[in-house]
C-alpha atoms as a PDB file:
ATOM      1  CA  UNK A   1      -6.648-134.494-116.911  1.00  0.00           C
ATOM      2  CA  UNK A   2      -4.734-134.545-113.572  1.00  0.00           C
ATOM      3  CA  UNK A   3      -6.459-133.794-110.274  1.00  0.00           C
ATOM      4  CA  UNK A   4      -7.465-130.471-109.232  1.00  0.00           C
ATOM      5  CA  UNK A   5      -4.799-128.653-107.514  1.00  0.00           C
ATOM      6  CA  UNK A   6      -5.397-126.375-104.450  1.00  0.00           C
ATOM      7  CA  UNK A   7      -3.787-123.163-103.210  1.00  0.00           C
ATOM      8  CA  UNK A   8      -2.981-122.770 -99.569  1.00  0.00           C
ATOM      9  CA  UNK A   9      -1.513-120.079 -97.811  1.00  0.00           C
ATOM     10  CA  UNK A  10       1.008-119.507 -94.901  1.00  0.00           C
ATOM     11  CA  UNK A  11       0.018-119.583 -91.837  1.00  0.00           C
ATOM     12  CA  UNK A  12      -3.781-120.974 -91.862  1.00  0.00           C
ATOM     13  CA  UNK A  13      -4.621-118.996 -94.878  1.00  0.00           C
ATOM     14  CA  UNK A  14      -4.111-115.316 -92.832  1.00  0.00           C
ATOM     15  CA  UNK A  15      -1.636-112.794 -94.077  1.00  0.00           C
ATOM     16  CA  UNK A  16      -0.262-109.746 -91.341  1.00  0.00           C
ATOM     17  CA  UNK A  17      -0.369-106.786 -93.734  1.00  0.00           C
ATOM     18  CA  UNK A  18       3.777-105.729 -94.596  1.00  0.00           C
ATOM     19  CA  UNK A  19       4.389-109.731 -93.893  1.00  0.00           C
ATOM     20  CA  UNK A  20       5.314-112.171 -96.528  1.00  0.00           C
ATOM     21  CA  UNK A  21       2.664-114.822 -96.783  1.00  0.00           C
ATOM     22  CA  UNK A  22       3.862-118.173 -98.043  1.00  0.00           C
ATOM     23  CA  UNK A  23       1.908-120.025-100.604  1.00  0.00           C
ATOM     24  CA  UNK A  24       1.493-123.462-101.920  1.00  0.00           C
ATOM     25  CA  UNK A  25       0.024-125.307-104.271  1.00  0.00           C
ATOM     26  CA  UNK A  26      -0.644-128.846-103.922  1.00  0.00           C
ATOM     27  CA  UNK A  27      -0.218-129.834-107.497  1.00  0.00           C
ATOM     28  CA  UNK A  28       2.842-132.868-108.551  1.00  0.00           C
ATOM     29  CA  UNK A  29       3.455-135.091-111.189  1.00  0.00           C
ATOM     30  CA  UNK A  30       0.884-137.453-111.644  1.00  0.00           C
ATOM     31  CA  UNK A  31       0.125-140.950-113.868  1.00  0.00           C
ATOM     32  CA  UNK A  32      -3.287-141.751-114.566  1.00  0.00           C
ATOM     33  CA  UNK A  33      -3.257-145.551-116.262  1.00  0.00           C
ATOM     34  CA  UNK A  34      -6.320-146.356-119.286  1.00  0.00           C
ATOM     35  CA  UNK A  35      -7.395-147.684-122.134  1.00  0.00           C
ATOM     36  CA  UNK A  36      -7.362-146.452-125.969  1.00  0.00           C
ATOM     37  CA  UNK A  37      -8.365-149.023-128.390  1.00  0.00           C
ATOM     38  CA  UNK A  38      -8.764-151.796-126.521  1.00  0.00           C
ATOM     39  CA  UNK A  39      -5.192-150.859-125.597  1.00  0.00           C
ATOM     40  CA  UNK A  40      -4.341-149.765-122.433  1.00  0.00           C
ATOM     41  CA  UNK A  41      -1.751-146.741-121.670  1.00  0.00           C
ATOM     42  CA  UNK A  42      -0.420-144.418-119.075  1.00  0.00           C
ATOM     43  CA  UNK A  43      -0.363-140.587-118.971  1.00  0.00           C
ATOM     44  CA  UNK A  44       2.133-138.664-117.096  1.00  0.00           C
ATOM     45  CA  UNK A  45       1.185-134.953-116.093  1.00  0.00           C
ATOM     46  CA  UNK A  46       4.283-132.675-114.796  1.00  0.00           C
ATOM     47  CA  UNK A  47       3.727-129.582-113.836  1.00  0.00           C
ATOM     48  CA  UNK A  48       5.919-126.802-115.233  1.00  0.00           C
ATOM     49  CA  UNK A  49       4.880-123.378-113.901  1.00  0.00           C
ATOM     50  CA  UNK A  50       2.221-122.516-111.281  1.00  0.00           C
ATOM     51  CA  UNK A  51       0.981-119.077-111.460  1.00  0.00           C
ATOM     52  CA  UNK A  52      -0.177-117.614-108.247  1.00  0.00           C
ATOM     53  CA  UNK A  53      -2.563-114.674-108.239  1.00  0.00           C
ATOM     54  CA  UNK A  54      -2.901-112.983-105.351  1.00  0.00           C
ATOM     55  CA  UNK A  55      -5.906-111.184-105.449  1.00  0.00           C
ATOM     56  CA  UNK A  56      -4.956-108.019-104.994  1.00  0.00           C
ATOM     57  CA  UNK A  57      -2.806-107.220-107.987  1.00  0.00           C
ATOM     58  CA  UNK A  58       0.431-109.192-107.188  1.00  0.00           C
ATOM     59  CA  UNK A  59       0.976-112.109-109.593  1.00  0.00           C
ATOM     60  CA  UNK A  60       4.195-114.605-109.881  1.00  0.00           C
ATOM     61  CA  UNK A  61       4.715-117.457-112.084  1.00  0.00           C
ATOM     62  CA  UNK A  62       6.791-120.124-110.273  1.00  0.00           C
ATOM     63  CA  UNK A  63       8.493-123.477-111.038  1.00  0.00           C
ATOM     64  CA  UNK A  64       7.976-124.573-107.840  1.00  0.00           C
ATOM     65  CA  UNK A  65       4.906-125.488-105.904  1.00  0.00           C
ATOM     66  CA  UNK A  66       6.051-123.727-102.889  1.00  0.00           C
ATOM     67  CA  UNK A  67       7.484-125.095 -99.583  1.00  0.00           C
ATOM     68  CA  UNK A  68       6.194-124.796 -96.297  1.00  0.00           C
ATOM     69  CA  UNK A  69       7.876-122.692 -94.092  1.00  0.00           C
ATOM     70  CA  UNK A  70       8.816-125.752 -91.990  1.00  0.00           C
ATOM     71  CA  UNK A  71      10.058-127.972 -94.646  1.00  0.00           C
ATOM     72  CA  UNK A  72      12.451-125.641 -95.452  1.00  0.00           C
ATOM     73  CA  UNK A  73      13.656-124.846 -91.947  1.00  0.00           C
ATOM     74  CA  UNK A  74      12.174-121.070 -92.562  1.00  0.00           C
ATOM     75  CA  UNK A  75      10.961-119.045 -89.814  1.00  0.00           C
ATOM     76  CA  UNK A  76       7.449-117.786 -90.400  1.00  0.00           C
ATOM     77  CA  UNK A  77       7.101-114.932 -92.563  1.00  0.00           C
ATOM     78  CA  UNK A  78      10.076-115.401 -93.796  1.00  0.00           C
ATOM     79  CA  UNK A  79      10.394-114.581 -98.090  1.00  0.00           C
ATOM     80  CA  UNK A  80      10.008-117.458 -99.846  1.00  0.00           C
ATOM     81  CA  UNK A  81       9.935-118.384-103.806  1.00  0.00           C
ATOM     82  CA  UNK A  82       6.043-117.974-103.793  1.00  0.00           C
ATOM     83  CA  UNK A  83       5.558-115.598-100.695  1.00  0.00           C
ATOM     84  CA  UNK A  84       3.356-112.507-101.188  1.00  0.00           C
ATOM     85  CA  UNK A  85       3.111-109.440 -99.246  1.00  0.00           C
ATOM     86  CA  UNK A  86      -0.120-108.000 -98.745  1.00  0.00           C
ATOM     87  CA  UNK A  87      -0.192-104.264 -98.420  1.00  0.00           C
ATOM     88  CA  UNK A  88      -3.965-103.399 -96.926  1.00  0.00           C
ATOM     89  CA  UNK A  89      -5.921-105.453 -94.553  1.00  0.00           C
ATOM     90  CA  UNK A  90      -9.252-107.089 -96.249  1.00  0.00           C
ATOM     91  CA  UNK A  91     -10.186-110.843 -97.330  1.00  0.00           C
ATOM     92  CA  UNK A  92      -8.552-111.750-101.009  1.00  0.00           C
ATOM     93  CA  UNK A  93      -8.603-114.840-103.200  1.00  0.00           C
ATOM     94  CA  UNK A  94      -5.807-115.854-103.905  1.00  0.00           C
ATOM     95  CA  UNK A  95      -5.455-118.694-107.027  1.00  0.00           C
ATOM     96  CA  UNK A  96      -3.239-120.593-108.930  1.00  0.00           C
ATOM     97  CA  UNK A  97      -2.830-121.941-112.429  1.00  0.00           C
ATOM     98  CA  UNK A  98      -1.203-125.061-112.714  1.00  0.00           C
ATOM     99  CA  UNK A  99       0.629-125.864-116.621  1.00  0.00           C
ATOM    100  CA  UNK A 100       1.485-129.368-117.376  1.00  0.00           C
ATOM    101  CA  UNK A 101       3.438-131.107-119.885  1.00  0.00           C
ATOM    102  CA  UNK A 102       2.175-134.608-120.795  1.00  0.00           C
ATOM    103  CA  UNK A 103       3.728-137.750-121.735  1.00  0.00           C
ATOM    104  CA  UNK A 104       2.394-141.100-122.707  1.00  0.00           C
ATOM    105  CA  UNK A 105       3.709-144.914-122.370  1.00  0.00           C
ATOM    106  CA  UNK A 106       1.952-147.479-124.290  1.00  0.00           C
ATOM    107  CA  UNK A 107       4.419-149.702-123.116  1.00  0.00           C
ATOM    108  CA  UNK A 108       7.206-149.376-124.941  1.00  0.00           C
ATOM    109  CA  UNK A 109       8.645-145.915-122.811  1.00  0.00           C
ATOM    110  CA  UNK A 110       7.517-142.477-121.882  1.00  0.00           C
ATOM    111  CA  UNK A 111       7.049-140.527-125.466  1.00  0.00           C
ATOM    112  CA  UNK A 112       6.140-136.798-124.850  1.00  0.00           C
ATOM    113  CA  UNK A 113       3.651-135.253-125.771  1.00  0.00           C
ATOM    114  CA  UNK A 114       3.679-131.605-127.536  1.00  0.00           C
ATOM    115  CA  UNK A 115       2.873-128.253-125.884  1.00  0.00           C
ATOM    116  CA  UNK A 116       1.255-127.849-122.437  1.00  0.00           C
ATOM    117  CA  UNK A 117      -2.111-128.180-120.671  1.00  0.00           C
ATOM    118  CA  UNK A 118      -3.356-125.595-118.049  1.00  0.00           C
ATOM    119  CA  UNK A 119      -5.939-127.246-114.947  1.00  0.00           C
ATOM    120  CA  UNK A 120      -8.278-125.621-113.577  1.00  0.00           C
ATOM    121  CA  UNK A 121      -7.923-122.688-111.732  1.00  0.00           C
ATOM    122  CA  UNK A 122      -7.771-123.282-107.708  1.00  0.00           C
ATOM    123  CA  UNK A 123      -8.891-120.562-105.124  1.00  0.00           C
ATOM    124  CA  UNK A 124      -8.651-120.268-101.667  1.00  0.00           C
ATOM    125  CA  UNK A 125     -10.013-117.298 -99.482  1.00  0.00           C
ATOM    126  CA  UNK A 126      -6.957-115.325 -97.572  1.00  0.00           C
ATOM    127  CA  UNK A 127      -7.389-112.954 -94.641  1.00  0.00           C
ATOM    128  CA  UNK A 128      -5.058-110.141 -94.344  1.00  0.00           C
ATOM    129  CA  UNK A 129      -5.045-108.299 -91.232  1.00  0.00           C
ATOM    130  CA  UNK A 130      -3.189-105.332 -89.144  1.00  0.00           C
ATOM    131  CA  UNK A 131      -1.031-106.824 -86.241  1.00  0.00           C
ATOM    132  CA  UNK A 132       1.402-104.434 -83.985  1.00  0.00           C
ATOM    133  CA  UNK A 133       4.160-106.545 -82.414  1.00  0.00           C
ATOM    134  CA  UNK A 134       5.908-105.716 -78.822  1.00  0.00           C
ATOM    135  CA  UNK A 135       9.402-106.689 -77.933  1.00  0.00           C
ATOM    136  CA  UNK A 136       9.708-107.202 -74.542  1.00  0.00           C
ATOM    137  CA  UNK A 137      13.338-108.522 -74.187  1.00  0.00           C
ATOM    138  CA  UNK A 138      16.064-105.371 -75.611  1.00  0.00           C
ATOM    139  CA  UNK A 139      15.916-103.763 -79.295  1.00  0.00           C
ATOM    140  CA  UNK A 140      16.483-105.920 -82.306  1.00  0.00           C
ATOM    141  CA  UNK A 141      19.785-104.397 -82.684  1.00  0.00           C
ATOM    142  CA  UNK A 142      20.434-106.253 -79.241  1.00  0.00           C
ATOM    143  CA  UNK A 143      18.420-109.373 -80.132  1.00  0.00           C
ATOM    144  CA  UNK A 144      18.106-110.025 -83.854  1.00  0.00           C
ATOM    145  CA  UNK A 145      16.447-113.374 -82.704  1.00  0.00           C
ATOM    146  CA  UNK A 146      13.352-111.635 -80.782  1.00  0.00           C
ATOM    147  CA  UNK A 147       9.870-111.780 -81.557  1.00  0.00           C
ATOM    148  CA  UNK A 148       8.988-109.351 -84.434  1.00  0.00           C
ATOM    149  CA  UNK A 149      12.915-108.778 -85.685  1.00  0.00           C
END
């Protein structure tokens, strides 16, 4: 069985209510190397889809594990491939399920294996809260760049 993922979200695991939240899930391929028979082997877990609940309703299933705002060159709050966008204010868990596909090399080459494997669910607490943003430098139709455009 591959490690337990975890679930993070973007930034510091608070949401702004009407703001896309970014989420991620820690989760990658991963070989674990033992012994069956005497014989010793590798497994190879991939993960295929992550679905991200959001706690309040708002699901997505996902290929990806997410990418952090910065990675990606994103501004914050930006949509993302697994952003969410919380509607009320309140504290929400937010979890994914990670599914895997398997292979196995007893030393000959990777053989897969059939059908898929789901680990276990991981949750992480998300505060949503109200914010009110001021521009203090012209409208965004003058500055699409300013703080809260």
């Amino acid at each position: 069985m591959p490690t337990n993922a975890t679930v993070t979200g973007e930034p510091d695991n608070v949401a702004v209510v009407g703001l896309p939240a970014n989420f991620l899930s820690s989760a990658n391929t991963e070989t674990i190397p033992g012994t069956i028979l005497g014989r010793p082997l590798t497994i190879r877990f991939t993960p295929v889809n992550y679905a991200f609940d959001y706690g309040d309703g708002g699901r997505r299933d996902s290929n990806s594990a997410g990418t952090a705002w910065d990675a990606s060159g994103r501004a914050q709050f930006t949509p993302t491939d697994t952003s969410h966008v919380y509607k009320q204010p309140g504290r929400y868990t937010a979890t994914v399920i990670v599914t895997y596909t398997a292979d196995i090399d007893l030393g000959a080459g990777w053989i897969p294996i059939n059908g898929t494997l789901n680990g276990p669910p991981a949750s992480q607490e998300i505060r949503v809260v109200k914010a009110r943003t001021a521009l203090v430098q012209g409208t965004c139709q003058e500055r699409l760049s300013a703080p809260g455009c």
